[in-house]
Each structure stands twice: as structure tokens, then as C-alpha cells.
N, C-alpha and C. Protein backbone atom coordinates (compact mmCIF):
# COMPACT_ATOMS: atom_id res chain seq x y z
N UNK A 1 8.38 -17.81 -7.16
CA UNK A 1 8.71 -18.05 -8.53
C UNK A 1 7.42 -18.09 -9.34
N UNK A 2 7.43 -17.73 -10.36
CA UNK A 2 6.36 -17.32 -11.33
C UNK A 2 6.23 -18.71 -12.34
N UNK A 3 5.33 -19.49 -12.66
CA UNK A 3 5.18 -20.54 -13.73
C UNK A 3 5.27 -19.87 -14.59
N UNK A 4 5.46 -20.30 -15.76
CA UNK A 4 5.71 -19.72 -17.49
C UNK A 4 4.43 -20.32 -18.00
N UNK A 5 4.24 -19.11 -18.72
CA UNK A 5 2.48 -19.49 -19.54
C UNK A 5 2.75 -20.25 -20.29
N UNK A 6 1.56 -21.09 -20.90
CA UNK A 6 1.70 -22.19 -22.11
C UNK A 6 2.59 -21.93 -23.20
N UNK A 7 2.60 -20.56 -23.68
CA UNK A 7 3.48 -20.31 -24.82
C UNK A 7 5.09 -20.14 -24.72
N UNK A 8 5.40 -19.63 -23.37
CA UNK A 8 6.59 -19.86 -22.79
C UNK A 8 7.16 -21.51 -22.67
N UNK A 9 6.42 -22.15 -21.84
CA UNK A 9 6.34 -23.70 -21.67
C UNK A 9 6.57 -24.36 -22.86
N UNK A 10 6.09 -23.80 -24.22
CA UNK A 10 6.02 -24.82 -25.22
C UNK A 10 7.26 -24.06 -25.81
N UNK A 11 7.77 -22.69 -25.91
CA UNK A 11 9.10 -22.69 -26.57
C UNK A 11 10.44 -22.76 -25.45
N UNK A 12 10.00 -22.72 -24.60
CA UNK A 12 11.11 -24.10 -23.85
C UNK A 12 11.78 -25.33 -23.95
N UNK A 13 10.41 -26.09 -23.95
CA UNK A 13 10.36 -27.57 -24.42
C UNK A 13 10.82 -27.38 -25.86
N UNK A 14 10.73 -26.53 -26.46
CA UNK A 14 11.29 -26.47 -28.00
C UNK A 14 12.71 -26.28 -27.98
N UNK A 15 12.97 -25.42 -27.73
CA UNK A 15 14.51 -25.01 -27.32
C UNK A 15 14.93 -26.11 -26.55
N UNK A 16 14.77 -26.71 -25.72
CA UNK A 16 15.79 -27.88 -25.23
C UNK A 16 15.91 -29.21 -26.27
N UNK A 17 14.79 -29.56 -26.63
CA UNK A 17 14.62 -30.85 -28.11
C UNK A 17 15.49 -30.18 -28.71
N UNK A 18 15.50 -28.70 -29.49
CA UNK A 18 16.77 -28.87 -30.37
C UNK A 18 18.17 -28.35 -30.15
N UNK A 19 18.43 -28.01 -28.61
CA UNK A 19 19.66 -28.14 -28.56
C UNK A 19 20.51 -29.75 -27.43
N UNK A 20 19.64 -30.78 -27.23
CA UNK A 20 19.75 -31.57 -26.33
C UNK A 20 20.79 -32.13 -27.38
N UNK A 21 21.92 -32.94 -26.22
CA UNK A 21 22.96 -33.85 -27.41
C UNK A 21 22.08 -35.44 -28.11
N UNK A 22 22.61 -35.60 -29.11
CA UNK A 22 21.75 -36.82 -29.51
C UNK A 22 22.79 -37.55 -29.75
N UNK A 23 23.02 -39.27 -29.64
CA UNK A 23 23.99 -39.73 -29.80
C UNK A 23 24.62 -39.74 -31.75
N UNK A 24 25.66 -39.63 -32.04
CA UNK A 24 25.81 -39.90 -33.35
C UNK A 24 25.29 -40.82 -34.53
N UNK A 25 24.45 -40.94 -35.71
CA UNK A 25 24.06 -42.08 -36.50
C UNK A 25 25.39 -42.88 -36.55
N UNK A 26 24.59 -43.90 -36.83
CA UNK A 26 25.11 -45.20 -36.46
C UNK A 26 25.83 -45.24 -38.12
N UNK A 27 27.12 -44.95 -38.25
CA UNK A 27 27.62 -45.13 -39.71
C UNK A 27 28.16 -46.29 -39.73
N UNK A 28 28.02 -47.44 -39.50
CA UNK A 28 28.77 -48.35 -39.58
C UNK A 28 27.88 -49.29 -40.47
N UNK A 29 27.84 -50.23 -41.98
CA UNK A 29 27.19 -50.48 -42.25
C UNK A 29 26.35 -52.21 -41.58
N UNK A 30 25.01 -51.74 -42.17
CA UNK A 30 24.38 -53.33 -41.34
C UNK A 30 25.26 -54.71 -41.17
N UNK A 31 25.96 -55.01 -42.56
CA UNK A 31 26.26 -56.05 -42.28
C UNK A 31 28.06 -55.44 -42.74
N UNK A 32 28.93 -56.30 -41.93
CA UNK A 32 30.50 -55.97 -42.66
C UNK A 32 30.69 -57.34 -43.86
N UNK A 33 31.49 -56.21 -44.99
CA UNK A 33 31.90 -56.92 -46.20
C UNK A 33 32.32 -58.11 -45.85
N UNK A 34 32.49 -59.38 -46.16
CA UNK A 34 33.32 -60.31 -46.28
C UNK A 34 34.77 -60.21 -46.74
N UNK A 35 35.48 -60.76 -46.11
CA UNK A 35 37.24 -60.47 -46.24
C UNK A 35 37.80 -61.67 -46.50
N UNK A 36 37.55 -62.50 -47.49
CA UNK A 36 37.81 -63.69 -48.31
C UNK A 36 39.10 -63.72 -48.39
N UNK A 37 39.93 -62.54 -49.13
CA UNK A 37 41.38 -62.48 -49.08
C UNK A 37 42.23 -62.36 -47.98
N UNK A 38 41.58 -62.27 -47.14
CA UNK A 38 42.40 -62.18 -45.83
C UNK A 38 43.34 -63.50 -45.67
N UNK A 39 42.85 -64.56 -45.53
CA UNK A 39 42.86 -65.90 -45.07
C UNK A 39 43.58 -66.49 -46.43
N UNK A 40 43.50 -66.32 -47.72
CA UNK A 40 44.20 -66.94 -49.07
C UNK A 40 45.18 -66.83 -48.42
N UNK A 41 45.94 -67.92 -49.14
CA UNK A 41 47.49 -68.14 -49.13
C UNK A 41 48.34 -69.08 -47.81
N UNK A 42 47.05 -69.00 -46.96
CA UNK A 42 47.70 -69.08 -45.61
C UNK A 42 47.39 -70.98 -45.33
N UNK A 43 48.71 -71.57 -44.85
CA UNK A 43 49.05 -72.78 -44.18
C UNK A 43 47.73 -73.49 -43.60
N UNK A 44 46.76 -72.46 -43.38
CA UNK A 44 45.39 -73.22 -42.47
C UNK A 44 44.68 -73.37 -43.65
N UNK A 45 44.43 -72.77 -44.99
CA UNK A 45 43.65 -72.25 -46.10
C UNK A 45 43.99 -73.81 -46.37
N UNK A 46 44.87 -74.52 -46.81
CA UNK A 46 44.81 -75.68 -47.45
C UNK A 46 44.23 -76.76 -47.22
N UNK A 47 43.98 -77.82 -47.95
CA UNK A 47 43.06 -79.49 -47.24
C UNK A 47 44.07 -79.75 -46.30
N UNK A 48 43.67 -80.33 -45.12
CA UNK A 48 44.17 -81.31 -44.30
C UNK A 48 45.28 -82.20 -44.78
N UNK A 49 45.11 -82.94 -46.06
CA UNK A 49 46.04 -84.12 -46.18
C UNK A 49 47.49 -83.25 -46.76
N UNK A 50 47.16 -82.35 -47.15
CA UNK A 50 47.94 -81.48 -47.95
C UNK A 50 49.35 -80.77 -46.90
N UNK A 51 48.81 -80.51 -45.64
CA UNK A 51 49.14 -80.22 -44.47
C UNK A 51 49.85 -80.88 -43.99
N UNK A 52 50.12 -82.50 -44.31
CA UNK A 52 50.35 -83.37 -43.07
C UNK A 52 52.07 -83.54 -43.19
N UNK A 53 52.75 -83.61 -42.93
CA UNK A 53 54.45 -83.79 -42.69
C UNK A 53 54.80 -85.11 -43.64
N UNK A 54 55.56 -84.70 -44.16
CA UNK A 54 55.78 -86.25 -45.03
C UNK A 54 57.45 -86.65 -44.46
N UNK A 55 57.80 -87.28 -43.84
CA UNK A 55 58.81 -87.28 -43.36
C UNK A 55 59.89 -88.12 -44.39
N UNK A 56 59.70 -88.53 -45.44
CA UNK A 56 60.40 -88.95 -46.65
C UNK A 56 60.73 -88.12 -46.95
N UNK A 57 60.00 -86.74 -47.00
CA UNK A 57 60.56 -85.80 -48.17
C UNK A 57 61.51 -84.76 -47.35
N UNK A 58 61.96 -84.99 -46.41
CA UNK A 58 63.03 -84.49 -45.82
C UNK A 58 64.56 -83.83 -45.91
């Protein structure tokens, strides 16, 4: 087998860098939005005392 001269060698190494797979950019942003409305409205969202069973009002 014959080695490949420097200029062969270097458009080799060229040709594989730009067809090698690269993983996908990372599109997901740094930080995720806050989802404040998610949780409104909901039975846990309220104070504690607010929560508690009043068994009078039955």
C-alpha cells in the first residue's frame, strides 16, 4: 500500500471534518420561561388557613 503525500493527507483530513456527523445545536433555550399560570386557581395555590375544613359550614 502506497502512503498519500502531504497534499493528499491534508485533503482527506479535510473531507472527513466536513462530512463527519456533528451532534445537533442545542435549541433549547438557557434558562425555561417561568409558568406562573400553570399553578393559579388551583386548591394548593391558596393560604393554608383558607384550606382547612370548617365543619360548621356543612
Amino acid at each position: 500500500m502506497i502512503d498519500p503525500s502531504d497534499e493528499e493527507m491534508a485533503a482527506i483530513m479535510v473531507a472527513v471534518e466536513l462530512l463527519w456527523p456533528r451532534p445537533p445545536p442545542d435549541l433549547q433555550p438557557a434558562e425555561p420561561s417561568p409558568n406562573r399560570w400553570r399553578f393559579s386557581g388551583r386548591w394548593w395555590a391558596r393560604p393554608s388557613p383558607a384550606r382547612r375544613e370548617r365543619p360548621w359550614l356543612r
